[in-house]
C-alpha atoms as a PDB file:
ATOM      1  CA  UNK A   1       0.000   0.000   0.000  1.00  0.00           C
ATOM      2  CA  UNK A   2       2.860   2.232   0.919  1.00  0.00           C
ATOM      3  CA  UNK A   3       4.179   1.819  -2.899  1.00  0.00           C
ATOM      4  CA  UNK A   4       1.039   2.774  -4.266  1.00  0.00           C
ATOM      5  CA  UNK A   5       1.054   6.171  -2.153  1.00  0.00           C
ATOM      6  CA  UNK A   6       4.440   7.210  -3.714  1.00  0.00           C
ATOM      7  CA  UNK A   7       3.210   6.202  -7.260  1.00  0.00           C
ATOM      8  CA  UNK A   8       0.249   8.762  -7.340  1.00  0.00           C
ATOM      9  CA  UNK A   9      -2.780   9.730  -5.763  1.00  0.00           C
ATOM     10  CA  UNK A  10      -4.234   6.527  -3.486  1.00  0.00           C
ATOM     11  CA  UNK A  11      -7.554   5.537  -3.957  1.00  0.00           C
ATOM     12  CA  UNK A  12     -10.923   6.526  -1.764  1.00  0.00           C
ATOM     13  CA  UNK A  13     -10.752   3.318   0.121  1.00  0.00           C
ATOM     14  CA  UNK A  14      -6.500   3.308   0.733  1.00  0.00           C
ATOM     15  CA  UNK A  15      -7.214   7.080   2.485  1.00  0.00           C
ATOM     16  CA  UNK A  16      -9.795   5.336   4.821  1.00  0.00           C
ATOM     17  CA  UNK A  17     -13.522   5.955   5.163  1.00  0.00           C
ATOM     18  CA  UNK A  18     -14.463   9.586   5.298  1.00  0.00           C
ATOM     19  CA  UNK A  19     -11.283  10.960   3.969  1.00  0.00           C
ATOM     20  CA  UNK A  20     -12.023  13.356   1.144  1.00  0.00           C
ATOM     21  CA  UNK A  21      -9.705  15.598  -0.516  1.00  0.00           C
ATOM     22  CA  UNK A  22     -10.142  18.693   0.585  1.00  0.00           C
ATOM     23  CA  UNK A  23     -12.014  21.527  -2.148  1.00  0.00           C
ATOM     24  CA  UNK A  24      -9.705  24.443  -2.276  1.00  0.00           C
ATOM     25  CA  UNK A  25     -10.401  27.634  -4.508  1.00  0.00           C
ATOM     26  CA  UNK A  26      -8.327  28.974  -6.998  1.00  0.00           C
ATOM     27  CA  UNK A  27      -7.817  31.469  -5.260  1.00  0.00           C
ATOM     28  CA  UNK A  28      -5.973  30.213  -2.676  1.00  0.00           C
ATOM     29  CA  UNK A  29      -3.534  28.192  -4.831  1.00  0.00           C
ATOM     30  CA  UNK A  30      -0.304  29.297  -4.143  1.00  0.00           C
ATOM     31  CA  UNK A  31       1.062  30.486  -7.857  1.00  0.00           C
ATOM     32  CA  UNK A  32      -1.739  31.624  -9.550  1.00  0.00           C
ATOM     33  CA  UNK A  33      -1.997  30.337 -13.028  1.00  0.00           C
ATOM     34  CA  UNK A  34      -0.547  27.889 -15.029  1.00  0.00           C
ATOM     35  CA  UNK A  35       1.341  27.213 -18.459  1.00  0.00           C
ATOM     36  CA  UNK A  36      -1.989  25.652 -20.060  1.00  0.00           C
ATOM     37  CA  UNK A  37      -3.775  29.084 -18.970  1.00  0.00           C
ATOM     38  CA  UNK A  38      -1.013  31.226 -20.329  1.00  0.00           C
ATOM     39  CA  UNK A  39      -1.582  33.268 -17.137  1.00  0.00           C
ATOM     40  CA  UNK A  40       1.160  31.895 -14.849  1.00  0.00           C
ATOM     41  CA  UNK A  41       3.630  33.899 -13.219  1.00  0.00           C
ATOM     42  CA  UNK A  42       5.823  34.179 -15.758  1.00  0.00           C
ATOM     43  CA  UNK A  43       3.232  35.836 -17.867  1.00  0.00           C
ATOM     44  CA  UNK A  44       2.613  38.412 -14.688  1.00  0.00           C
ATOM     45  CA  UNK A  45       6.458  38.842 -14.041  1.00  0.00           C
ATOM     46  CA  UNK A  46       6.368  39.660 -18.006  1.00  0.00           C
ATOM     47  CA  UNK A  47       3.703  42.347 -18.011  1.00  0.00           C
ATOM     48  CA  UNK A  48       5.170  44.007 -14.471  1.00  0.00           C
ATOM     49  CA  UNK A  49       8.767  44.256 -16.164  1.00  0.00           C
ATOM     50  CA  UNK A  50       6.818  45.706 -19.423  1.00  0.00           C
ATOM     51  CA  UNK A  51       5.114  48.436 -17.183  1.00  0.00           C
ATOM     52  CA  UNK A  52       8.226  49.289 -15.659  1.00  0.00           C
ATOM     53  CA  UNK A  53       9.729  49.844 -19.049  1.00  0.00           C
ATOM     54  CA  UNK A  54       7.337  52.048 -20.181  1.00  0.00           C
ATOM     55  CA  UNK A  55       7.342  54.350 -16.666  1.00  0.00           C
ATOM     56  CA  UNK A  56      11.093  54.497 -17.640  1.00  0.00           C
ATOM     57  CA  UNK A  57      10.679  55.928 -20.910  1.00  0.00           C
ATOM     58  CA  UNK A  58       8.203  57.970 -20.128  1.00  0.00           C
ATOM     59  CA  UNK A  59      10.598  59.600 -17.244  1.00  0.00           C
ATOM     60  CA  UNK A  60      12.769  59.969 -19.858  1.00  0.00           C
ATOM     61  CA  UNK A  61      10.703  61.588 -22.520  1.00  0.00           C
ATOM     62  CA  UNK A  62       9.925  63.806 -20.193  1.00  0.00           C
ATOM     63  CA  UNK A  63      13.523  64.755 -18.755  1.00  0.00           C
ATOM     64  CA  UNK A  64      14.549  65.438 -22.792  1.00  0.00           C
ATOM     65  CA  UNK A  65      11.880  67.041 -23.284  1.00  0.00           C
ATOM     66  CA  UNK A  66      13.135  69.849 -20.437  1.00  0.00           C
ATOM     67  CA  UNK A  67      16.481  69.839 -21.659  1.00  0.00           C
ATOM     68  CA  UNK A  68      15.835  70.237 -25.594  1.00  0.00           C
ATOM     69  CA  UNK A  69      16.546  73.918 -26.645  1.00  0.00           C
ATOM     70  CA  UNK A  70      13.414  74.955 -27.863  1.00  0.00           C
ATOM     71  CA  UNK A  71      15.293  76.764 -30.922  1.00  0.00           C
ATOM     72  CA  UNK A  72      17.310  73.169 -31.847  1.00  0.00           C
ATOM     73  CA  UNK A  73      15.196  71.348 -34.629  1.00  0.00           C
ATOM     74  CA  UNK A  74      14.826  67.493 -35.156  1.00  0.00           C
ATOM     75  CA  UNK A  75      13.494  66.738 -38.916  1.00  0.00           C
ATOM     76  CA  UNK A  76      12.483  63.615 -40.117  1.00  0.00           C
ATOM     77  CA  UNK A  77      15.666  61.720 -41.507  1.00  0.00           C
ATOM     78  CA  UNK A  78      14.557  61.170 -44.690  1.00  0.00           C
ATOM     79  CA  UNK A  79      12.907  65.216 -44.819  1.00  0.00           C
ATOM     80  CA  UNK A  80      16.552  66.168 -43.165  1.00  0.00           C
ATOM     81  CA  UNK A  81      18.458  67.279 -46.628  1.00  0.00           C
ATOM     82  CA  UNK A  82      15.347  69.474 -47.604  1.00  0.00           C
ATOM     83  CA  UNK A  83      15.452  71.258 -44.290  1.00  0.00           C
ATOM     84  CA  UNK A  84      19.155  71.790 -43.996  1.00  0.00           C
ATOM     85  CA  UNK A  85      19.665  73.159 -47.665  1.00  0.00           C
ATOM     86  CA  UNK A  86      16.864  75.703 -46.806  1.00  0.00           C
ATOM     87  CA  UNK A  87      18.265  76.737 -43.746  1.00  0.00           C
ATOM     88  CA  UNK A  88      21.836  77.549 -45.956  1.00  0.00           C
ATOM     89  CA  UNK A  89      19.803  79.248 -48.121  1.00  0.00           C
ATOM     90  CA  UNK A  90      18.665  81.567 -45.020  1.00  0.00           C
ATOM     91  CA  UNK A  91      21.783  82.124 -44.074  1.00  0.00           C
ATOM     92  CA  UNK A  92      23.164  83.038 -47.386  1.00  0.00           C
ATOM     93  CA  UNK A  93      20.783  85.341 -47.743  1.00  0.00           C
ATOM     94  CA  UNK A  94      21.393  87.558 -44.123  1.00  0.00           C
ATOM     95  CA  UNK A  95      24.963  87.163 -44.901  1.00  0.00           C
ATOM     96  CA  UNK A  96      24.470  89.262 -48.675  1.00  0.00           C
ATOM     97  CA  UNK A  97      22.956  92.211 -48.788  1.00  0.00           C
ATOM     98  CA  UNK A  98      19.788  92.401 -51.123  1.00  0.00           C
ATOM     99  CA  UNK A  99      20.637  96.330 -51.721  1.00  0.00           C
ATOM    100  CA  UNK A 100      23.389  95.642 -53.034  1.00  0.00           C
ATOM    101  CA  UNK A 101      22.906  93.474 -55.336  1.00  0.00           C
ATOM    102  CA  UNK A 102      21.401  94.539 -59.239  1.00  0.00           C
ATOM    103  CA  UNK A 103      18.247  92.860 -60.255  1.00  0.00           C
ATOM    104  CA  UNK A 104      20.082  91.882 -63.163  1.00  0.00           C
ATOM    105  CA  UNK A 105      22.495  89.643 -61.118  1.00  0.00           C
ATOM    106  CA  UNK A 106      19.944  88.490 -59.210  1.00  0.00           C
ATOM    107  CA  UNK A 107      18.510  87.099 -62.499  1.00  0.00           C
ATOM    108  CA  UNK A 108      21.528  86.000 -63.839  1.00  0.00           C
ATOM    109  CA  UNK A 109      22.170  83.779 -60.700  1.00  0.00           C
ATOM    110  CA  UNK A 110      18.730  82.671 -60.379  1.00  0.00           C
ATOM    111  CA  UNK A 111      19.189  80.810 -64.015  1.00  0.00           C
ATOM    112  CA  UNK A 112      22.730  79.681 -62.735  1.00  0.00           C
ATOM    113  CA  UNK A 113      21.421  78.243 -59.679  1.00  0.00           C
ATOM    114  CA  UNK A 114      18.376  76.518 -61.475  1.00  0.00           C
ATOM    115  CA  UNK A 115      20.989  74.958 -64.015  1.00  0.00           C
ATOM    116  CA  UNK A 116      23.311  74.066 -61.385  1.00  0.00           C
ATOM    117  CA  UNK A 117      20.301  72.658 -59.065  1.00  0.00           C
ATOM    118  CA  UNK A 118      19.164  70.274 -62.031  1.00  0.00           C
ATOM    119  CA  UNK A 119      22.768  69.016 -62.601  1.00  0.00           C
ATOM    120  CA  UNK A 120      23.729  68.464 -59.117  1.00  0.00           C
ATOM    121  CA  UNK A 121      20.109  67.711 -57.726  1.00  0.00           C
ATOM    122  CA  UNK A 122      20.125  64.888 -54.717  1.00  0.00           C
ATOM    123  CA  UNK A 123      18.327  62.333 -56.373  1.00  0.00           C
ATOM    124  CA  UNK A 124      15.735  60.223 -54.292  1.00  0.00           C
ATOM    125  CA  UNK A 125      16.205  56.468 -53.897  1.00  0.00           C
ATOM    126  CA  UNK A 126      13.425  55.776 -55.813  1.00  0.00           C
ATOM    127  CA  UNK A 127      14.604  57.715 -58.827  1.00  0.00           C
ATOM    128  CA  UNK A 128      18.080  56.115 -58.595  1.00  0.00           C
ATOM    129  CA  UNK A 129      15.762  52.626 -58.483  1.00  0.00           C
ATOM    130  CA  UNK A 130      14.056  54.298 -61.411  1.00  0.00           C
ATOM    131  CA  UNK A 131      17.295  54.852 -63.117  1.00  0.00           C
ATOM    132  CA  UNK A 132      18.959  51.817 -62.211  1.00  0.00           C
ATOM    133  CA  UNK A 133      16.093  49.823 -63.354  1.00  0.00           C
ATOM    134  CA  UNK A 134      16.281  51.079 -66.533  1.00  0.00           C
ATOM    135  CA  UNK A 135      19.996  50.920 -67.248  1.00  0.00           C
ATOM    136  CA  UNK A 136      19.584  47.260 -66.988  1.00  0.00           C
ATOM    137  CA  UNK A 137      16.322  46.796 -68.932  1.00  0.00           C
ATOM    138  CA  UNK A 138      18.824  48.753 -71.676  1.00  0.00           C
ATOM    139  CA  UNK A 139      21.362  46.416 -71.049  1.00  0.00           C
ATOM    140  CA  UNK A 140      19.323  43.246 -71.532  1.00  0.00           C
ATOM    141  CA  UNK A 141      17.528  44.965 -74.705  1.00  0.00           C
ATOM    142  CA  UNK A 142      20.784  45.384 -76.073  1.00  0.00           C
ATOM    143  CA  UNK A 143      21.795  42.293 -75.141  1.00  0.00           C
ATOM    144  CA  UNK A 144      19.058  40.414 -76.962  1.00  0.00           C
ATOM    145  CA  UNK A 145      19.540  42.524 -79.151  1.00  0.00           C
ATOM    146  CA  UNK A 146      23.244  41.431 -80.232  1.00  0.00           C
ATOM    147  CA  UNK A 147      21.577  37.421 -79.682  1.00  0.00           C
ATOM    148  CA  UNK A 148      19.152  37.624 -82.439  1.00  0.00           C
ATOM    149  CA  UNK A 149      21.971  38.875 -84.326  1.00  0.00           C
ATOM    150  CA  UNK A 150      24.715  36.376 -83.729  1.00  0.00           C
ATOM    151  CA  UNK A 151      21.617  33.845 -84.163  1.00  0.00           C
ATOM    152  CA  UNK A 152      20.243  34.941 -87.361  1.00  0.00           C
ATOM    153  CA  UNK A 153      24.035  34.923 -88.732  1.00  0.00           C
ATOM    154  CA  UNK A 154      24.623  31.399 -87.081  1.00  0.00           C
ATOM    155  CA  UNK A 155      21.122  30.167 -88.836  1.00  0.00           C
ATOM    156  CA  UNK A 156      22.499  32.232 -92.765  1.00  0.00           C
ATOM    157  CA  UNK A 157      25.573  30.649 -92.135  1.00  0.00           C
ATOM    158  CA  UNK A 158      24.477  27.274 -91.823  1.00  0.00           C
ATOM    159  CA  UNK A 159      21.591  27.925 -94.221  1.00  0.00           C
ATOM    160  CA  UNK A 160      24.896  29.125 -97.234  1.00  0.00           C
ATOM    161  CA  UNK A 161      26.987  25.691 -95.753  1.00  0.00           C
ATOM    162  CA  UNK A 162      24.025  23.297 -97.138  1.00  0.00           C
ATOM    163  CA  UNK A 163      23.338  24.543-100.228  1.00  0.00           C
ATOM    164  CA  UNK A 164      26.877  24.003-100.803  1.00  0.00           C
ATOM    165  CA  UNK A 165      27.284  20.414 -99.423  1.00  0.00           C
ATOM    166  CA  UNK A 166      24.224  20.241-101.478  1.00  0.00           C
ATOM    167  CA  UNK A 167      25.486  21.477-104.763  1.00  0.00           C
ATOM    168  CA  UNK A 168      28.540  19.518-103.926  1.00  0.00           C
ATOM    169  CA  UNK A 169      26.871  16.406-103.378  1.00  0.00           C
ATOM    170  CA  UNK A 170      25.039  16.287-106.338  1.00  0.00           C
ATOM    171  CA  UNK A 171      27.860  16.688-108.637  1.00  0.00           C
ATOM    172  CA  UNK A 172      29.764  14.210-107.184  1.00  0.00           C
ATOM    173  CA  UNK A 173      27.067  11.520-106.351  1.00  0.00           C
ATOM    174  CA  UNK A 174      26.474  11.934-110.754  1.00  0.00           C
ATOM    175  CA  UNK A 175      27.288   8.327-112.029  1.00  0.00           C
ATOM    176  CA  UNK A 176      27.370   7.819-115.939  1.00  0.00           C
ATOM    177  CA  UNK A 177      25.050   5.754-117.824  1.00  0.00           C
ATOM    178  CA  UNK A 178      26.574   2.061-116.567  1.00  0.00           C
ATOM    179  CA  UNK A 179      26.315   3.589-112.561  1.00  0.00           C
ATOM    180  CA  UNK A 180      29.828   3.900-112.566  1.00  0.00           C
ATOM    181  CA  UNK A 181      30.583   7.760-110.534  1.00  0.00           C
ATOM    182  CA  UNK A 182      31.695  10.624-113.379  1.00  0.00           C
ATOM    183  CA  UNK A 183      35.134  11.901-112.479  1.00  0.00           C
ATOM    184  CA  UNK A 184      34.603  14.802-115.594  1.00  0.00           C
ATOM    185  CA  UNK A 185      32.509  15.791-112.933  1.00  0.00           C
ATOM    186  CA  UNK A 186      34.413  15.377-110.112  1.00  0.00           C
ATOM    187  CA  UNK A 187      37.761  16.609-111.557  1.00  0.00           C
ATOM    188  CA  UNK A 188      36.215  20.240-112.767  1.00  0.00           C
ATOM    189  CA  UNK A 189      34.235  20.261-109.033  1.00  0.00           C
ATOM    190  CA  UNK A 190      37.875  19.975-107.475  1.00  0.00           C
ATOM    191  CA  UNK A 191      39.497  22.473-109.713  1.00  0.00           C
ATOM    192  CA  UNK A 192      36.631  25.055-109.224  1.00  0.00           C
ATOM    193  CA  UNK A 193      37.740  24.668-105.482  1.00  0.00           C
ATOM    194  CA  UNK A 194      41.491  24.754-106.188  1.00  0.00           C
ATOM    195  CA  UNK A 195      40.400  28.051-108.097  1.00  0.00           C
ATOM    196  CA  UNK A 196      38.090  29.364-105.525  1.00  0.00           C
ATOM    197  CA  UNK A 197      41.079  28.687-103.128  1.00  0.00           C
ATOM    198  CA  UNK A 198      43.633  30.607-104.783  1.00  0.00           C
END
């Protein structure tokens, strides 16, 4: 009987007559939760260490927020270039005197500037994926291009080679009137080629 006990739980009748398991509430278990729940106390030690993570950035959103200069700017990374060639532009501008300056220079470098802005313009990643793109549909058009080609000579090449074996054939398969093969034939075939040769 003792063997059974250590096995697993003992029967009714091994506990004796009257001796029930107890009925105890979840409540009162003592880890609350299990792994077939998915609300064990790992998942509660994982949501208190989440909470604490986000007081902690908030405490620090908060202490930046103090100590940013009001008169720094953040842009957007990918807005950043915009923003800082405008803000050269500014300064340019206080640094040069508009009085100073003709209208007529001030067209002339306007029309420099544009012409020098198109050249040198920061392209976007999508139009260097634009450009890119087609560079190599370019490259494979010329590229199939130059195929057909070298095919279409390959095929007139080949096309030229049998109608000469052809020719060639002919006269020299000629056999006289008793089947025997006509060297005339043969002999003037070889000195067109001797000819042809030289």
């Amino acid at each position: 009987m003792a063997a059974a006990g250590r096995d697993g739980p003992e029967p009714a009748a091994a506990r004796g007559p009257g001796r029930k398991r107890r009925w105890r509430p979840v409540l009162l278990r003592s880890v609350v939760g299990s792994v077939q729940e998915g609300r064990g106390f790992a998942f509660r030690r994982k949501q208190k260490i989440e909470r604490q993570y986000r007081k902690l950035l908030k405490k620090r959103r908060q202490v930046h927020s103090q100590q940013d200069d009001q008169f720094t700017d953040t842009y957007p990374e990918h807005l950043k270039h915009l923003y800082l060639a405008e803000e050269e532009k500014l300064k340019k501008r206080r640094r040069t005197p508009d009085d100073s300056v003709s209208a007529e220079e001030k067209l002339n470098k306007a029309a420099e500037s544009a012409g020098t802005r198109e050249k040198f313009k920061n392209k976007t990643s999508n139009q260097k994926a634009k450009e890119e793109y087609e560079k190599i549909k370019a490259e494979h058009a010329r590229k199939k291009e130059e195929a057909e080609k070298r095919k279409q000579q390959r095929e007139e090449a080949q096309r030229l080679y049998k109608k000469k074996k052809m020719e060639a054939f002919k006269i020299l398969s000629k056999k006289t009137k008793k089947g025997q093969p006509n060297l005339n034939l043969q002999v003037e075939f070889l000195l067109q080629k001797i000819q042809q040769n030289t």
